[in-house]
PDB file of N, CA and C in Angstrom:
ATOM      1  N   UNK A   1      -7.351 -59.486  92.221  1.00  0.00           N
ATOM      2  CA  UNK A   1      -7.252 -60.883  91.812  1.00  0.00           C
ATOM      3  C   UNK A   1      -5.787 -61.323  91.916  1.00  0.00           C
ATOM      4  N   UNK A   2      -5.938 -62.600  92.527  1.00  0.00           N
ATOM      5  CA  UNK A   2      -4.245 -63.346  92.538  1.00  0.00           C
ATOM      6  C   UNK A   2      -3.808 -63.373  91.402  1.00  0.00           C
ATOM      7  N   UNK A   3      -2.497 -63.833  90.989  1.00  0.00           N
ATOM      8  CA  UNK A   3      -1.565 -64.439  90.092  1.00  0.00           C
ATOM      9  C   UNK A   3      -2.278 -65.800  89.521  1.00  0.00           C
ATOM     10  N   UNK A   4      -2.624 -66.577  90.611  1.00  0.00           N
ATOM     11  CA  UNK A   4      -2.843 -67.978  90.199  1.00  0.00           C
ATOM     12  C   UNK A   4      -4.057 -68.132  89.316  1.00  0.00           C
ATOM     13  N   UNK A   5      -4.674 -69.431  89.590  1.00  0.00           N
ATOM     14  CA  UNK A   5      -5.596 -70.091  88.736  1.00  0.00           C
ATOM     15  C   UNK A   5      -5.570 -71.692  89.029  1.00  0.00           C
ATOM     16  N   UNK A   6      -7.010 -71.677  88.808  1.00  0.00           N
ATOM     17  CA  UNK A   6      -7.176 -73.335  89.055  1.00  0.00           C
ATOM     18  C   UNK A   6      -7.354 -73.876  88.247  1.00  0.00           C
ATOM     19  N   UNK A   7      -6.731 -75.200  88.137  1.00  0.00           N
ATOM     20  CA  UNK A   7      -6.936 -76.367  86.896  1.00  0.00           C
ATOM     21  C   UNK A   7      -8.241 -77.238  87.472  1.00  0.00           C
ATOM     22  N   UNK A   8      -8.918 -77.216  86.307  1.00  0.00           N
ATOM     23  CA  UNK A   8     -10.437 -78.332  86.791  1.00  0.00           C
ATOM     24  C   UNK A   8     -10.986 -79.185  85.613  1.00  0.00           C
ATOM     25  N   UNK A   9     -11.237 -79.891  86.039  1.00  0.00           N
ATOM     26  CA  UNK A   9     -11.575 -81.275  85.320  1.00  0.00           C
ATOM     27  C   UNK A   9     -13.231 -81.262  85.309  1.00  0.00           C
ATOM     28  N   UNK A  10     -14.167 -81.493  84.332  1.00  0.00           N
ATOM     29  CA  UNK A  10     -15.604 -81.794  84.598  1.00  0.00           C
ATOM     30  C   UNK A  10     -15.888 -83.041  83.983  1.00  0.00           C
ATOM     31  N   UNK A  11     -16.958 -83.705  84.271  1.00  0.00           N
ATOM     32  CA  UNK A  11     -17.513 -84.577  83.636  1.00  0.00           C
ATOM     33  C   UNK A  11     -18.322 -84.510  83.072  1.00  0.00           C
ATOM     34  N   UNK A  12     -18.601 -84.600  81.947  1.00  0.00           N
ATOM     35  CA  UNK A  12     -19.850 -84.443  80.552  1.00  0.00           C
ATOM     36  C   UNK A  12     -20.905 -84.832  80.690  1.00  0.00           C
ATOM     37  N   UNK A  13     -22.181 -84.751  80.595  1.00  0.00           N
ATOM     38  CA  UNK A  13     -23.141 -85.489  80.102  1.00  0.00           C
ATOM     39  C   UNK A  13     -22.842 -87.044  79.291  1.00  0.00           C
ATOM     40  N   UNK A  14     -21.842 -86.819  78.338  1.00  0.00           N
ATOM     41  CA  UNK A  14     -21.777 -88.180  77.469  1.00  0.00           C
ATOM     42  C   UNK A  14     -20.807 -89.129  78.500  1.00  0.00           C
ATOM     43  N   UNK A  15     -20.220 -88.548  79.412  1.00  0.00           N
ATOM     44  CA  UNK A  15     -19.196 -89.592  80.637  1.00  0.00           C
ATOM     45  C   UNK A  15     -17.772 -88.813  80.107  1.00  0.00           C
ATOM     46  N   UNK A  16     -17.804 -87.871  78.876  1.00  0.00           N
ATOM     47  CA  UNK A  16     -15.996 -87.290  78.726  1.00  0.00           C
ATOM     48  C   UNK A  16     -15.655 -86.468  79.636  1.00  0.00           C
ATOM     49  N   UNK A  17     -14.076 -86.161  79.650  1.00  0.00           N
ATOM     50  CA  UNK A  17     -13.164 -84.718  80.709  1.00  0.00           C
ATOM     51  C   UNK A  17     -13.270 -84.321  79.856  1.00  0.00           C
ATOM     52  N   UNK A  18     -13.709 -82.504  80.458  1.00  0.00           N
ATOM     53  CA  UNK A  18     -12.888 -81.802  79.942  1.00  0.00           C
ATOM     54  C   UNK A  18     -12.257 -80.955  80.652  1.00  0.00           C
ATOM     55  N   UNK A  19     -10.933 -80.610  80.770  1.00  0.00           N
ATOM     56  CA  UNK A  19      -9.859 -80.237  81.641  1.00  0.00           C
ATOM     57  C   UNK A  19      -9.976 -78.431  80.812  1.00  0.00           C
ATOM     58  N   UNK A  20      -9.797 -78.104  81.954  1.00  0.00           N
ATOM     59  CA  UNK A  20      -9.458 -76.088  81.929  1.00  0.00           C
ATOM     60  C   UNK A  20      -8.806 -75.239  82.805  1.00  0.00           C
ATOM     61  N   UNK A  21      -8.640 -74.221  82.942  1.00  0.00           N
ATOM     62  CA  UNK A  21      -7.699 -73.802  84.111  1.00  0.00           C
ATOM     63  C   UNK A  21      -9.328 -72.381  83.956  1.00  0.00           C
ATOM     64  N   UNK A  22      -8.731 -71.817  84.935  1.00  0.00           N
ATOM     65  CA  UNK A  22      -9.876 -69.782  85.417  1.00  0.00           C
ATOM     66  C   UNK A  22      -8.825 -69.515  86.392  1.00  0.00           C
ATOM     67  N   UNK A  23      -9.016 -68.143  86.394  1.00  0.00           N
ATOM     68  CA  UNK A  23      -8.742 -67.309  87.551  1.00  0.00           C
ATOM     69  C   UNK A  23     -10.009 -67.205  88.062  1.00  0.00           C
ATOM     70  N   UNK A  24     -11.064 -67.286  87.223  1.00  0.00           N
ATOM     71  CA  UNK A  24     -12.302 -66.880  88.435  1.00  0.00           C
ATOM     72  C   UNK A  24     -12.845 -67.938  89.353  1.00  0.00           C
ATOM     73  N   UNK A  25     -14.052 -67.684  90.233  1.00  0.00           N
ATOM     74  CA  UNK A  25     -14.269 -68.517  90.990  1.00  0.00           C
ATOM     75  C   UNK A  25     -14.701 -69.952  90.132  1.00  0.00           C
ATOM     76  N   UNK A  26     -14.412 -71.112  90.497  1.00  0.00           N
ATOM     77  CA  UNK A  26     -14.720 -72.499  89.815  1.00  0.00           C
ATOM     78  C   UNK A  26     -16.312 -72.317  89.772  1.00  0.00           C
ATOM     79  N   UNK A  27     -17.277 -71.960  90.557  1.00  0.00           N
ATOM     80  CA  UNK A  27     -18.556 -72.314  91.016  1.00  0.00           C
ATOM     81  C   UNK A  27     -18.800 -71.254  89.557  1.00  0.00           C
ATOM     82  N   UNK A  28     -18.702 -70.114  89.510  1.00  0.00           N
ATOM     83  CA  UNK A  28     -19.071 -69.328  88.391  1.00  0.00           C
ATOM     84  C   UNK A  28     -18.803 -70.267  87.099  1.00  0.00           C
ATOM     85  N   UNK A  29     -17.555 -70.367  86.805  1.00  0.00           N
ATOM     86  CA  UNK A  29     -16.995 -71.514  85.880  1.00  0.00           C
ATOM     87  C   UNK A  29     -17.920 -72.508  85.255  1.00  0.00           C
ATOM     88  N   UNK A  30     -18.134 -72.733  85.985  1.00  0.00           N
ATOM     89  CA  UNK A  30     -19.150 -74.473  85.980  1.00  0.00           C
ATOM     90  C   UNK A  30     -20.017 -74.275  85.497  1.00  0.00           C
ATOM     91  N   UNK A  31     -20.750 -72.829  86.367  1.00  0.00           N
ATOM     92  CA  UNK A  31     -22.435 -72.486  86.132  1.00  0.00           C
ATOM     93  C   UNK A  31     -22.127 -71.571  84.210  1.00  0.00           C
ATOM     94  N   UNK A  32     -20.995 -71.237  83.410  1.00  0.00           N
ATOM     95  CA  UNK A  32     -20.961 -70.698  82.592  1.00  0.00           C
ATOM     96  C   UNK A  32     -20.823 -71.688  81.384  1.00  0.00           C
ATOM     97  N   UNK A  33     -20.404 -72.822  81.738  1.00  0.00           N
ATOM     98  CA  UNK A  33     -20.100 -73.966  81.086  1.00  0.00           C
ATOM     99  C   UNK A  33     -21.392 -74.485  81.028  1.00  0.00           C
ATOM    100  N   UNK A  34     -21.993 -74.720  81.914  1.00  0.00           N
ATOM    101  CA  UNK A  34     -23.406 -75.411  81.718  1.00  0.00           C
ATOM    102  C   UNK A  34     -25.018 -74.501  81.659  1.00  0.00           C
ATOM    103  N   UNK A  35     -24.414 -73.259  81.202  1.00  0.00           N
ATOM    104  CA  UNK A  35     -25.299 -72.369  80.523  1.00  0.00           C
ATOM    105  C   UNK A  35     -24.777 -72.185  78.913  1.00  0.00           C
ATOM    106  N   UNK A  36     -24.012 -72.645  79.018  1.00  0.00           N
ATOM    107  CA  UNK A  36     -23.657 -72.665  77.180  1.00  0.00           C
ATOM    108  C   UNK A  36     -23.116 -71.969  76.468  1.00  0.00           C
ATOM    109  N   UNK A  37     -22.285 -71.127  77.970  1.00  0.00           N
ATOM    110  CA  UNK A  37     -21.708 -69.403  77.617  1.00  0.00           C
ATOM    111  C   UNK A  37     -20.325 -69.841  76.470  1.00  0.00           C
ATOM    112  N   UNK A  38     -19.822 -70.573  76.642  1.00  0.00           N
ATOM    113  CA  UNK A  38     -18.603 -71.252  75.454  1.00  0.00           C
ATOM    114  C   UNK A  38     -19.166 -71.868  74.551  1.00  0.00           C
ATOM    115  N   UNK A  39     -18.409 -71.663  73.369  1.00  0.00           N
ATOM    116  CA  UNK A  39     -18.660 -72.404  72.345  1.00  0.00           C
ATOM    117  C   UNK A  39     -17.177 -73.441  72.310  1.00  0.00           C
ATOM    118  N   UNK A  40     -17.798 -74.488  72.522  1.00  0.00           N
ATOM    119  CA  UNK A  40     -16.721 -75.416  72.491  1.00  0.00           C
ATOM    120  C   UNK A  40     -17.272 -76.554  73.019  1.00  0.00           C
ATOM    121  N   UNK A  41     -16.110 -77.695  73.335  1.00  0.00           N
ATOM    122  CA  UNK A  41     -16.159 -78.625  73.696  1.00  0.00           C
ATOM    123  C   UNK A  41     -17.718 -78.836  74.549  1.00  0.00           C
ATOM    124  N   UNK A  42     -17.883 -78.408  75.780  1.00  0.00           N
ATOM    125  CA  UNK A  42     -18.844 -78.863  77.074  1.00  0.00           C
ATOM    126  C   UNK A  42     -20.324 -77.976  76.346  1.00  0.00           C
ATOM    127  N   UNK A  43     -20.480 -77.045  75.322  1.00  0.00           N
ATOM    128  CA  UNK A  43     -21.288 -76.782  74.752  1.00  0.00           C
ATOM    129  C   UNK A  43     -22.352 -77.857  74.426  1.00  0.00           C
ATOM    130  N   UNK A  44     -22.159 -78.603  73.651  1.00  0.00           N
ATOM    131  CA  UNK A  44     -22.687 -79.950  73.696  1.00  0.00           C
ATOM    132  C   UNK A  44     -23.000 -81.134  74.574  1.00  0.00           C
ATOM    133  N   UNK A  45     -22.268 -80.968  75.472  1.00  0.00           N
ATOM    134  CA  UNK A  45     -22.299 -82.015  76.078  1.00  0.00           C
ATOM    135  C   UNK A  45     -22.519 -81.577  78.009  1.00  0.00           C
ATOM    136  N   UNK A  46     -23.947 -81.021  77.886  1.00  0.00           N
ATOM    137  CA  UNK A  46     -24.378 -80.223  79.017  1.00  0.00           C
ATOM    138  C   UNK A  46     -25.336 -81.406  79.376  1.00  0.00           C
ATOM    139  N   UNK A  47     -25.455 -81.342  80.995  1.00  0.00           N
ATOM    140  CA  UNK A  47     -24.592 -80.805  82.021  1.00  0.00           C
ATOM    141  C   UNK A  47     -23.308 -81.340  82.252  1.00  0.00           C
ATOM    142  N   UNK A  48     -22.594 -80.396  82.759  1.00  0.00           N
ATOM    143  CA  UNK A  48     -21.337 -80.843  83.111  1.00  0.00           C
ATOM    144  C   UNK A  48     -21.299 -80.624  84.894  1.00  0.00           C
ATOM    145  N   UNK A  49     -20.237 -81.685  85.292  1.00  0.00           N
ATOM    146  CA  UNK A  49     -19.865 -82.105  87.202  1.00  0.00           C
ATOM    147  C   UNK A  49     -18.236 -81.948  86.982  1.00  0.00           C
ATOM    148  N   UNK A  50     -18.261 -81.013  88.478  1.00  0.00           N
ATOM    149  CA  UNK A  50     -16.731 -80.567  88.773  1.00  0.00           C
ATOM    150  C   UNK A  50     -16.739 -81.743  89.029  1.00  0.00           C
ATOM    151  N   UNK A  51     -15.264 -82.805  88.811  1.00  0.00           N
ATOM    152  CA  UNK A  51     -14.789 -83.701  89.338  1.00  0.00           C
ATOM    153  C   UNK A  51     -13.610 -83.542  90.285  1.00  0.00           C
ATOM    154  N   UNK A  52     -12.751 -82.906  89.784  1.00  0.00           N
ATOM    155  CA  UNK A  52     -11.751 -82.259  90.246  1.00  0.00           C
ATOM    156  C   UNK A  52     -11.036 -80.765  90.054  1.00  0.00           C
ATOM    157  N   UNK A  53     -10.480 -80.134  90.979  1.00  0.00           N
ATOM    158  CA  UNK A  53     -10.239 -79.271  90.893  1.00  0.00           C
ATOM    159  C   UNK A  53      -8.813 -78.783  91.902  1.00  0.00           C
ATOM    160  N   UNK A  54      -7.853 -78.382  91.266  1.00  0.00           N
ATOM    161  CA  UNK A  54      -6.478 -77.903  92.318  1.00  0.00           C
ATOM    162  C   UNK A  54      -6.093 -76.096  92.158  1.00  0.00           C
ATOM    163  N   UNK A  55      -5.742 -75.759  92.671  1.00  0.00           N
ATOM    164  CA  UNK A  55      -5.171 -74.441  92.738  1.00  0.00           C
ATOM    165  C   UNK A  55      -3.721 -74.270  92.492  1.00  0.00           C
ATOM    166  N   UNK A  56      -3.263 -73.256  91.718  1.00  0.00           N
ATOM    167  CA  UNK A  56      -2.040 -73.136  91.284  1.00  0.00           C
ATOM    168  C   UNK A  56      -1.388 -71.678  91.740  1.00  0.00           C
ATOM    169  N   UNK A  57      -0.448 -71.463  92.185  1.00  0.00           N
ATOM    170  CA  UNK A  57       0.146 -69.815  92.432  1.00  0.00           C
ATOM    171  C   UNK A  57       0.398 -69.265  91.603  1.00  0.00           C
ATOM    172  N   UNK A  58       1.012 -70.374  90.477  1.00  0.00           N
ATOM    173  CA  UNK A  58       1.161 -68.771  88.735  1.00  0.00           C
ATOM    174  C   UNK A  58       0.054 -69.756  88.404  1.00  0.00           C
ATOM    175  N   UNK A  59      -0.523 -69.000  87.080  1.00  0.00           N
ATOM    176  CA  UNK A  59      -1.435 -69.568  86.358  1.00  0.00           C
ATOM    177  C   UNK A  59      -0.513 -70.072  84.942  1.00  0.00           C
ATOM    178  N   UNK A  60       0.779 -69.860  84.722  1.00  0.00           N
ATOM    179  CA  UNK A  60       1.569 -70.413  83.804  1.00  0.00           C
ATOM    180  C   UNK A  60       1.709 -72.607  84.757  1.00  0.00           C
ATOM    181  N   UNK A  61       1.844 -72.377  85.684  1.00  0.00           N
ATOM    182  CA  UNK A  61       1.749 -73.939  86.216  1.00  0.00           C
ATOM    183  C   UNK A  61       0.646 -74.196  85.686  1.00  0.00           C
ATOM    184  N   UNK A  62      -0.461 -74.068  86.225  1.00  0.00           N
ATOM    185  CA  UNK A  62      -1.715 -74.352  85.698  1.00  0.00           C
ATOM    186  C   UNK A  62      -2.198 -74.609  84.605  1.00  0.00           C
ATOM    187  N   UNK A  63      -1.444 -73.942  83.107  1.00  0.00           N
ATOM    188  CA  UNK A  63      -1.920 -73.894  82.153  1.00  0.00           C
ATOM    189  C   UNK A  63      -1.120 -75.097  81.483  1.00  0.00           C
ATOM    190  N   UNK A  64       0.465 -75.528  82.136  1.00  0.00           N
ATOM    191  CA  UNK A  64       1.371 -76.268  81.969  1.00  0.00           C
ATOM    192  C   UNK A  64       0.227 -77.600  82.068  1.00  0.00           C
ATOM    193  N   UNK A  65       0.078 -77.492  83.410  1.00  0.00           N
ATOM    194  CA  UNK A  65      -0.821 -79.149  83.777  1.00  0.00           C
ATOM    195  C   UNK A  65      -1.690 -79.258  82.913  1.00  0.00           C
ATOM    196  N   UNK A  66      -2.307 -78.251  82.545  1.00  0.00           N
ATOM    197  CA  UNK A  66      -3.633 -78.544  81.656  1.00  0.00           C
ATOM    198  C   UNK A  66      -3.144 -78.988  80.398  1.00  0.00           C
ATOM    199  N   UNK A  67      -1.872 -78.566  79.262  1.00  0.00           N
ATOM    200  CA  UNK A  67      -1.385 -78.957  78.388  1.00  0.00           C
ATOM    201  C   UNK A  67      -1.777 -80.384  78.508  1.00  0.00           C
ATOM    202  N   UNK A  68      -0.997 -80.944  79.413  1.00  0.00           N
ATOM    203  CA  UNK A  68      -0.059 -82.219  80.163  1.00  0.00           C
ATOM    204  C   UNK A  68      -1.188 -83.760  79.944  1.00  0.00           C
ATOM    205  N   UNK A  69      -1.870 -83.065  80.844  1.00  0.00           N
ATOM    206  CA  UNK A  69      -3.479 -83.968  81.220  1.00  0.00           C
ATOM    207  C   UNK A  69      -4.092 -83.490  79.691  1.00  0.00           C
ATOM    208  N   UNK A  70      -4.752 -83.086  78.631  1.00  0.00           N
ATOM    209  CA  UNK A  70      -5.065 -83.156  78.189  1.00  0.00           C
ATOM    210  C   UNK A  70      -4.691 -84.203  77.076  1.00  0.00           C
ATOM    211  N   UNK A  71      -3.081 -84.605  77.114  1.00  0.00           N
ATOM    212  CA  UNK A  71      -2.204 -85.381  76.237  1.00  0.00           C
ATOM    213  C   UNK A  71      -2.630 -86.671  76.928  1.00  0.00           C
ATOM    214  N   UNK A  72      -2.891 -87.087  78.207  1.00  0.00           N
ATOM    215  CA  UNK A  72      -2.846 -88.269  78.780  1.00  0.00           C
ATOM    216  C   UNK A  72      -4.304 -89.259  78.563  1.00  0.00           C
ATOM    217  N   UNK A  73      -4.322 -90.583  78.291  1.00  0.00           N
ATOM    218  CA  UNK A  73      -5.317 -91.686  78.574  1.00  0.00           C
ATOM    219  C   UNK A  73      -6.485 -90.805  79.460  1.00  0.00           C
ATOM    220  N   UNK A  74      -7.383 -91.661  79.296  1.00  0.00           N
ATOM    221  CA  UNK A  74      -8.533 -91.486  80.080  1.00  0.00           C
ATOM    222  C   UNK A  74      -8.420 -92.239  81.629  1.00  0.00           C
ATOM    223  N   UNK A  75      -7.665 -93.650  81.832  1.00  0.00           N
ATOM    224  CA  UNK A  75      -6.980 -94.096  82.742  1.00  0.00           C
ATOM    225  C   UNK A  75      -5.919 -93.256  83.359  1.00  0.00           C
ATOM    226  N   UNK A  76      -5.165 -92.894  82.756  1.00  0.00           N
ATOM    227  CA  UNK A  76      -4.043 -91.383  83.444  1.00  0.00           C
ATOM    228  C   UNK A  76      -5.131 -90.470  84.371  1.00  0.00           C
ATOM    229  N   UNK A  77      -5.936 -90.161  83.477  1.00  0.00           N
ATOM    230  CA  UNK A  77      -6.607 -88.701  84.174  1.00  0.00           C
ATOM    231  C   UNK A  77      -7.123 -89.466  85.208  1.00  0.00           C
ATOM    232  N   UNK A  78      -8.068 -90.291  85.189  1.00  0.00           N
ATOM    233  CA  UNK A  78      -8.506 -91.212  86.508  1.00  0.00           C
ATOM    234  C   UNK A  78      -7.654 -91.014  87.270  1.00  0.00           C
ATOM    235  N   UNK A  79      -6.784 -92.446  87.328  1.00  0.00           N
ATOM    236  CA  UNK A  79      -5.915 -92.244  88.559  1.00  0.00           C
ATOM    237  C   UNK A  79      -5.728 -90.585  88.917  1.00  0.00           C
ATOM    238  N   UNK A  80      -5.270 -89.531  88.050  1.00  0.00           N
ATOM    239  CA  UNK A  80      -4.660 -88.963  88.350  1.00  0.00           C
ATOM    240  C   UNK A  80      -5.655 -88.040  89.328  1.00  0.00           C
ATOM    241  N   UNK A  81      -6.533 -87.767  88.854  1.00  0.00           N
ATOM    242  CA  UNK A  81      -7.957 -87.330  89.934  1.00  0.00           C
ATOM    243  C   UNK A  81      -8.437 -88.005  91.117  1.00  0.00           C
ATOM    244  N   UNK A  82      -8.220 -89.263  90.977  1.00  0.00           N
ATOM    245  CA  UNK A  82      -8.131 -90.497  92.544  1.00  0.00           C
ATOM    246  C   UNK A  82      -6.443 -90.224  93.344  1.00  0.00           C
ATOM    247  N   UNK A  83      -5.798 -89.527  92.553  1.00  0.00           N
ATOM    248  CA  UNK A  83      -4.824 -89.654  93.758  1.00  0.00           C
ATOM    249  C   UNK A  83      -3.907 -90.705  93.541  1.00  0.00           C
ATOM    250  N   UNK A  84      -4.231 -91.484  92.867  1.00  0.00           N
ATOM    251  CA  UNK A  84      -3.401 -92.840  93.091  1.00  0.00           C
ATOM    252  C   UNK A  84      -2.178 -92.994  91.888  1.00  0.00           C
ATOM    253  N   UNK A  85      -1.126 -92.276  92.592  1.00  0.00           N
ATOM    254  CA  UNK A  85      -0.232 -92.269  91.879  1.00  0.00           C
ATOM    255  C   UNK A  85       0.952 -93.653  91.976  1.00  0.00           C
ATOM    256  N   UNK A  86       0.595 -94.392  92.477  1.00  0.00           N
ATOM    257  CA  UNK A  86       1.333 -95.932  92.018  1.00  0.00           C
ATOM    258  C   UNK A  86       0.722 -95.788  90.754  1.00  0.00           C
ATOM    259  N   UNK A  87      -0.892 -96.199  90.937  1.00  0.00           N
ATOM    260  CA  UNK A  87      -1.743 -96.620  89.418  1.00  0.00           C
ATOM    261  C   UNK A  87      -1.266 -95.434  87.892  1.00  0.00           C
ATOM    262  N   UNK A  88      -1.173 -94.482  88.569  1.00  0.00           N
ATOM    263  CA  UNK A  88      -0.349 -93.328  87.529  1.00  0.00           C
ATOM    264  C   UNK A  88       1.023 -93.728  86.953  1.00  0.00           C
ATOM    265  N   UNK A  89       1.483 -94.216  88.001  1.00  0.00           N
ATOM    266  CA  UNK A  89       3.338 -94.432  87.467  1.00  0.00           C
ATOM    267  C   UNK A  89       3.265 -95.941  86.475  1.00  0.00           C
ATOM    268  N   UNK A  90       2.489 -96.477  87.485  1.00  0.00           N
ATOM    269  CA  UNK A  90       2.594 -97.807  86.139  1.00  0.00           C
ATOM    270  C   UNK A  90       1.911 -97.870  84.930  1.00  0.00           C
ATOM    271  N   UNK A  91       0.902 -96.994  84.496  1.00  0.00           N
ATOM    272  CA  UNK A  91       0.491 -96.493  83.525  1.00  0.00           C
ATOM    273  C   UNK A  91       1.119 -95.704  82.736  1.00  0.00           C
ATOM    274  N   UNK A  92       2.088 -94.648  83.167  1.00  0.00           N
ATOM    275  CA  UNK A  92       2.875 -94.535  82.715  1.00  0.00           C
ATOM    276  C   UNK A  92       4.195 -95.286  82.024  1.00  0.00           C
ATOM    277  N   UNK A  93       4.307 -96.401  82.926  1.00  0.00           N
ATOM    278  CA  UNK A  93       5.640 -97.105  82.770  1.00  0.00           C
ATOM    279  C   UNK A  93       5.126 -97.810  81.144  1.00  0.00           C
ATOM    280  N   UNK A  94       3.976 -98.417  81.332  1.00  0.00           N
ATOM    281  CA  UNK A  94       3.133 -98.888  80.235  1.00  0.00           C
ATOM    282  C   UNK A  94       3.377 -98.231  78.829  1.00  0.00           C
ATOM    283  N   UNK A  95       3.169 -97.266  78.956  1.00  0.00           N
ATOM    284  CA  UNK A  95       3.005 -96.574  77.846  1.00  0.00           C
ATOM    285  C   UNK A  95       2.192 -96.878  76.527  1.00  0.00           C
ATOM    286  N   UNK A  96       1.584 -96.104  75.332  1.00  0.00           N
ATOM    287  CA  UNK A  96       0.787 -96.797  74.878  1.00  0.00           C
ATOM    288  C   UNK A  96       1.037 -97.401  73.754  1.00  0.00           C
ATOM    289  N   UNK A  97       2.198 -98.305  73.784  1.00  0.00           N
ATOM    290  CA  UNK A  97       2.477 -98.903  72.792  1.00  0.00           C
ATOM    291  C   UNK A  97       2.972-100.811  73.614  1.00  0.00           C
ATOM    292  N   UNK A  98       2.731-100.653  74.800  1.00  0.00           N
ATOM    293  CA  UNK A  98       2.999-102.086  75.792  1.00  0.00           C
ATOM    294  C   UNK A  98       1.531-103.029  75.376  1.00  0.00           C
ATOM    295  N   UNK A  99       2.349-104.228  75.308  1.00  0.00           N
ATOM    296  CA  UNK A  99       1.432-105.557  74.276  1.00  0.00           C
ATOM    297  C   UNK A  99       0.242-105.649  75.641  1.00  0.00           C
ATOM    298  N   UNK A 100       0.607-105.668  77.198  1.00  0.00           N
ATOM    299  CA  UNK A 100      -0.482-106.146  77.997  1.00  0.00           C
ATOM    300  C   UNK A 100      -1.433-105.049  78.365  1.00  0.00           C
ATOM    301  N   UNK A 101      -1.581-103.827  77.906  1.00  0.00           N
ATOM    302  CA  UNK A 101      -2.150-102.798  77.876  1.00  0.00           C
ATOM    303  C   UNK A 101      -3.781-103.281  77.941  1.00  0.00           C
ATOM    304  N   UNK A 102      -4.935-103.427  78.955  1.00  0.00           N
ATOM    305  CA  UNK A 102      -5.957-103.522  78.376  1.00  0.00           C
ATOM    306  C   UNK A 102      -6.768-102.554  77.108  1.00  0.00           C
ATOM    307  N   UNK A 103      -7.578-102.984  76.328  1.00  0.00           N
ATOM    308  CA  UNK A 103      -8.769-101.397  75.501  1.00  0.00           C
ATOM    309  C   UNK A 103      -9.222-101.081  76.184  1.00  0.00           C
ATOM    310  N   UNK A 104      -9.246-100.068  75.808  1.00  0.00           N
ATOM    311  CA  UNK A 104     -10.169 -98.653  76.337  1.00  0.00           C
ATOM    312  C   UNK A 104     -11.736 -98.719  76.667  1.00  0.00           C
ATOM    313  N   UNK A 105     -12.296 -98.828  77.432  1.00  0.00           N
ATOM    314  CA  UNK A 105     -13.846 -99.365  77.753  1.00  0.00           C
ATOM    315  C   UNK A 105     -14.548 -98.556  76.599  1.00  0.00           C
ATOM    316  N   UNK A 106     -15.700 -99.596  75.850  1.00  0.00           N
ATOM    317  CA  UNK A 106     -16.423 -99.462  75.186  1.00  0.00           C
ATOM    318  C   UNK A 106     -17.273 -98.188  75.728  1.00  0.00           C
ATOM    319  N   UNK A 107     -17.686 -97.195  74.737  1.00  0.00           N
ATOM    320  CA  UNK A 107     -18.411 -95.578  75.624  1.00  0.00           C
ATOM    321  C   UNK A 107     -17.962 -94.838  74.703  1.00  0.00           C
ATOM    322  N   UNK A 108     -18.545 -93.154  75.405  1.00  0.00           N
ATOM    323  CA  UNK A 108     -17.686 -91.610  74.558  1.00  0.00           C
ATOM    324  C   UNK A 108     -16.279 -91.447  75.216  1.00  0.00           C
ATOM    325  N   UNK A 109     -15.397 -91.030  73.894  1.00  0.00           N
ATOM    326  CA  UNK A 109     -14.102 -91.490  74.391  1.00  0.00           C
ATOM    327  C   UNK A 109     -14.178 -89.586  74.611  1.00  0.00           C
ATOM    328  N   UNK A 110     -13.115 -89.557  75.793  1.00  0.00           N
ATOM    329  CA  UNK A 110     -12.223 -87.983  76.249  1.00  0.00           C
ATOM    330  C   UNK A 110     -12.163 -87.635  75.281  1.00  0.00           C
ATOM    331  N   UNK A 111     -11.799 -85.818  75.233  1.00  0.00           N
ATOM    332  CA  UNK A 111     -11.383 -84.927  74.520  1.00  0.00           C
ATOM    333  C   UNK A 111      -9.531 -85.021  74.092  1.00  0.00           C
ATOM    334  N   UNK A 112      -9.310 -85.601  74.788  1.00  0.00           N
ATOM    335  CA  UNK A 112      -8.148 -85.505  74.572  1.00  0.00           C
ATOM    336  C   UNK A 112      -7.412 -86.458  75.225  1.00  0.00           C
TER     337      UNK A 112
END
């Protein structure tokens, strides 16, 4: 087994992320998450959909990003899974204390 590890994002049954890193294969991952093998978060909220997923060379990066993204909006993680890092930076620039900030869409809010 490599050094690395992948950071992956799923989508819930209720519409939440939940963000994780593995060394093992993602496809195993997924299928352990939505057999109910954790007690945690996606336990409840089965089935869960890879949305995204990146590969890391240490698994200390990996576990960094996952900190990172777990701290961020539900809009952050979006963009940040679309790629669209203009929409990332100005969300950022925003921050969540800026008066033109839209709310948060009515729904189950993220884990984090």
């Amino acid at each position: 087994m490599t050094e690395g590890a992948y950071l992956y994002i799923l989508r819930c049954a209720d519409g939440s992320y939940y963000i994780g890193t593995t060394r093992t294969e993602l496809e195993f991952r997924i299928a352990q998450h939505n057999a109910g093998t954790f007690d945690g978060y996606t336990k409840s909220r089965r089935p869960v959909t890879l949305v995204f997923s990146q590969w890391f060379d240490r698994i200390t990066d990996a576990i960094e990003c996952e900190r990172k993204l777990k701290k961020w909006s539900r809009a952050k993680k979006e963009a940040f899974m679309r790629g669209d890092f203009a929409e990332l930076h100005e969300l950022a620039k925003r921050g969540s204390h800026h008066p033109s900030r839209r709310p948060p869409p009515a729904g189950p809010q993220d884990e984090g």
